[in-house]
C-alpha atoms as a PDB file:
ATOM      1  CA  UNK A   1      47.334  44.311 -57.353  1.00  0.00           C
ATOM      2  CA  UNK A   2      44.308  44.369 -54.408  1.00  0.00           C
ATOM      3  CA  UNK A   3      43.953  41.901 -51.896  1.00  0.00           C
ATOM      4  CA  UNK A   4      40.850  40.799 -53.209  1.00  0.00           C
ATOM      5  CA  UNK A   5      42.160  40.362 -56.793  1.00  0.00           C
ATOM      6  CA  UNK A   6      44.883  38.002 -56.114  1.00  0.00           C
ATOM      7  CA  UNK A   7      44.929  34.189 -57.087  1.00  0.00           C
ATOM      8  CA  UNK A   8      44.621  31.694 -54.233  1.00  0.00           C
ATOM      9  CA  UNK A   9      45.374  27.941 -53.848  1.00  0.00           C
ATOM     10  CA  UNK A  10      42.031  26.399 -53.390  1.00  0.00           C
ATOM     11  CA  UNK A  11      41.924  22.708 -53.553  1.00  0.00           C
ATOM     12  CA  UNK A  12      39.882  21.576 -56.929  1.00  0.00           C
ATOM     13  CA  UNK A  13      36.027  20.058 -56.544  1.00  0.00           C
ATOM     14  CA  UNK A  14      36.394  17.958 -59.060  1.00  0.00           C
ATOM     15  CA  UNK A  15      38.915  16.336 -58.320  1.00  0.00           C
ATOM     16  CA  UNK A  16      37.847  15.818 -54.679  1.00  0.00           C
ATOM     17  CA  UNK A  17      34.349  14.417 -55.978  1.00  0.00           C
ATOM     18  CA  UNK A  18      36.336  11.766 -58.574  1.00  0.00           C
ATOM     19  CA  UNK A  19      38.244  10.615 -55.148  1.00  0.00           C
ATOM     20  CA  UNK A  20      35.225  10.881 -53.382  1.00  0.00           C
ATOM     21  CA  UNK A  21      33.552   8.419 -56.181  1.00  0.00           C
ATOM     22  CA  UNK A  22      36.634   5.947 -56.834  1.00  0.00           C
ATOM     23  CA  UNK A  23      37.158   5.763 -52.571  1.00  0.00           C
ATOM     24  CA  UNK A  24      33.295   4.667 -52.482  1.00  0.00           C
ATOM     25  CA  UNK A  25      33.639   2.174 -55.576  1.00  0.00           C
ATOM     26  CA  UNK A  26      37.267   0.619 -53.623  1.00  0.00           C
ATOM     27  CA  UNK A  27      35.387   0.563 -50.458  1.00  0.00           C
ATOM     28  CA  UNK A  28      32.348  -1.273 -52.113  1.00  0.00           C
ATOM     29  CA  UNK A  29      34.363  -3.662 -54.367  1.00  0.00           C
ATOM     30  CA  UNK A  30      36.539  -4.255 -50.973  1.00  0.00           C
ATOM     31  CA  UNK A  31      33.354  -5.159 -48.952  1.00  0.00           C
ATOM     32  CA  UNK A  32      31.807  -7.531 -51.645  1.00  0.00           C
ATOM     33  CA  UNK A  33      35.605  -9.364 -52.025  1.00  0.00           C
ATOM     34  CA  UNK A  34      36.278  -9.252 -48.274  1.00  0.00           C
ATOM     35  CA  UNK A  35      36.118 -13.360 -48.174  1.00  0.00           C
ATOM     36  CA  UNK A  36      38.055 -13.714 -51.272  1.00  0.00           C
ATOM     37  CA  UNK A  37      41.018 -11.051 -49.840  1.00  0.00           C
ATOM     38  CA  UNK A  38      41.002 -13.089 -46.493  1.00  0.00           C
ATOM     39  CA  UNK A  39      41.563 -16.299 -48.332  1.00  0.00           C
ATOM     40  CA  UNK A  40      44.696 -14.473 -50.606  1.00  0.00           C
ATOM     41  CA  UNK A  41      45.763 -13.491 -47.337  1.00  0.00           C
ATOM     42  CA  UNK A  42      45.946 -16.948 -46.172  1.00  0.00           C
ATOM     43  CA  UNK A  43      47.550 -18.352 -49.312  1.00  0.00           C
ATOM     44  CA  UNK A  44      49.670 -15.882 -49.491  1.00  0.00           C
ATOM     45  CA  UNK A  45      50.957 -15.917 -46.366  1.00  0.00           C
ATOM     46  CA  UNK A  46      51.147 -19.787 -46.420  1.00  0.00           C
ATOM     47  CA  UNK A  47      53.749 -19.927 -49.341  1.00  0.00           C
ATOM     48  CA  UNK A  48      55.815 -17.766 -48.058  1.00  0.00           C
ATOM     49  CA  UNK A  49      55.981 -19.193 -44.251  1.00  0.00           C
ATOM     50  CA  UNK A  50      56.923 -22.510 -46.448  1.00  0.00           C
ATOM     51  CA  UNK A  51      59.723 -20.720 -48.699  1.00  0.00           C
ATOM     52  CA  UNK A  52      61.061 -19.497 -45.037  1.00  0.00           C
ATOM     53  CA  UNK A  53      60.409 -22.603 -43.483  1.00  0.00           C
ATOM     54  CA  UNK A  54      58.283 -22.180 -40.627  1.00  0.00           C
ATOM     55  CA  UNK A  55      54.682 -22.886 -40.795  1.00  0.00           C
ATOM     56  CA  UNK A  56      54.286 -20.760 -37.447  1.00  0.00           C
ATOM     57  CA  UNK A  57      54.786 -17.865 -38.930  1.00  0.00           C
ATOM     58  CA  UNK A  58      51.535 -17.091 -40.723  1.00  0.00           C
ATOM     59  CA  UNK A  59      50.093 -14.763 -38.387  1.00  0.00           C
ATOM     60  CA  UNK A  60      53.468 -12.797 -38.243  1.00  0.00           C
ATOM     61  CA  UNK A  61      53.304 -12.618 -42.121  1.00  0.00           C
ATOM     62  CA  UNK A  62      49.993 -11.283 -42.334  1.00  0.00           C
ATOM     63  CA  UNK A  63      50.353  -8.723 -39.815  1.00  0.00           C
ATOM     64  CA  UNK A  64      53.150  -7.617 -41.742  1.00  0.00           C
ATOM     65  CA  UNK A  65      51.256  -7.577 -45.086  1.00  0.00           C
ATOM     66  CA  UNK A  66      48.661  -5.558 -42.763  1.00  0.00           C
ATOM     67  CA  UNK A  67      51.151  -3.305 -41.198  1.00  0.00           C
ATOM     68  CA  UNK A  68      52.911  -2.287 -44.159  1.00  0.00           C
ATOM     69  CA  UNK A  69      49.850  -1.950 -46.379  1.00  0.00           C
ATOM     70  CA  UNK A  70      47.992   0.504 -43.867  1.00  0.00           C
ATOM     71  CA  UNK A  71      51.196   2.519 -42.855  1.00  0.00           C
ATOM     72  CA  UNK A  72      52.011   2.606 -46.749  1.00  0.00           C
ATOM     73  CA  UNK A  73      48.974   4.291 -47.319  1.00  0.00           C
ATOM     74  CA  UNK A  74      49.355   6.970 -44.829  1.00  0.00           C
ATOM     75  CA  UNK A  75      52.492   7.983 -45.494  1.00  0.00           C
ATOM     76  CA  UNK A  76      52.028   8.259 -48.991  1.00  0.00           C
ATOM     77  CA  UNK A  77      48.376  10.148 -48.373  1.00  0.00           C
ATOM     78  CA  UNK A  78      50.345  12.316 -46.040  1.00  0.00           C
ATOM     79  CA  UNK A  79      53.507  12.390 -48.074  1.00  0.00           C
ATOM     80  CA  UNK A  80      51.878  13.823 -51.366  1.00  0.00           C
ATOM     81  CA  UNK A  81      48.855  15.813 -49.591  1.00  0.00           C
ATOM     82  CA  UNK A  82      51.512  18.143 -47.514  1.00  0.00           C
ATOM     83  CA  UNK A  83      54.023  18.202 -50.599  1.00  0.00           C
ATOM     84  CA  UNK A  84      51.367  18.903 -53.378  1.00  0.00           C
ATOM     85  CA  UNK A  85      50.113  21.777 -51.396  1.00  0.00           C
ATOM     86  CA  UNK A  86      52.847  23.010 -50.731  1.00  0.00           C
ATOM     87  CA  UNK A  87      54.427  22.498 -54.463  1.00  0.00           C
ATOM     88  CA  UNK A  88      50.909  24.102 -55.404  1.00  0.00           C
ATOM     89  CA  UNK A  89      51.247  27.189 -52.640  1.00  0.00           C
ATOM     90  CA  UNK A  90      54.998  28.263 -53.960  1.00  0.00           C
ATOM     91  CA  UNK A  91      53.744  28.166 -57.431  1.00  0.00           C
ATOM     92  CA  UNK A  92      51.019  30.473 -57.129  1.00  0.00           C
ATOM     93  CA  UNK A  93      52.878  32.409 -55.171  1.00  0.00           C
ATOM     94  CA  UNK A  94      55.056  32.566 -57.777  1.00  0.00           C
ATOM     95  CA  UNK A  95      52.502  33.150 -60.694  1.00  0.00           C
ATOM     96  CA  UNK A  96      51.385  36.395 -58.910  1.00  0.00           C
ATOM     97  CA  UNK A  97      55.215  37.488 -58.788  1.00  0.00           C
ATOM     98  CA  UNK A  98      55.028  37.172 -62.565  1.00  0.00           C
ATOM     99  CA  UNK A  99      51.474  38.664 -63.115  1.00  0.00           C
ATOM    100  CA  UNK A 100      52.360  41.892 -60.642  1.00  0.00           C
ATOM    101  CA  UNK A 101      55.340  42.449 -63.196  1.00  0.00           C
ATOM    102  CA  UNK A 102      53.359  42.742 -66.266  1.00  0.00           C
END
């Protein structure tokens, strides 16, 4: 098979301009309901520095609910973009195995 005729991993439009859509909707939705997350932050973070017992530790707790939440998202963004291309890669790589034996 020529150079030119084999299959390549390209990452799919479509499903880049659906992200692209539902990241500006989350963004949006976040920035109308910023007071309202700030204040389940604060309640939040209130019941459970009373179930511990210390009603210093609110700032603690919501760094942690901060923390966690932003480093969640990266290594799951990073976790599935580097494994899905990859996963995607050895597949095609495969598929033109298969199609050069026919």
């Amino acid at each position: 098979m020529k150079p030119e005729n084999r299959i390549s991993y390209q990452i799919n439009t479509n499903l880049e301009q659906i992200s692209d859509w539902l990241t500006k909707m989350l963004v949006g939705a976040g920035l109308v309901e910023f007071k309202e997350l700030v204040k389940f932050l604060v309640n939040i973070s209130t019941d459970i520095s009373a179930d511990i017992g210390h009603p210093n530790a609110q700032s603690i707790i919501i760094a942690s609910i901060l923390c966690f939440a932003i480093l969640g998202f990266f290594i799951t963004y990073f976790g599935t973009r580097l494994y899905i291309a990859n996963a995607l890669a050895s597949a095609n790589t495969e598929l033109q195995g298969i199609s050069e034996e026919k």
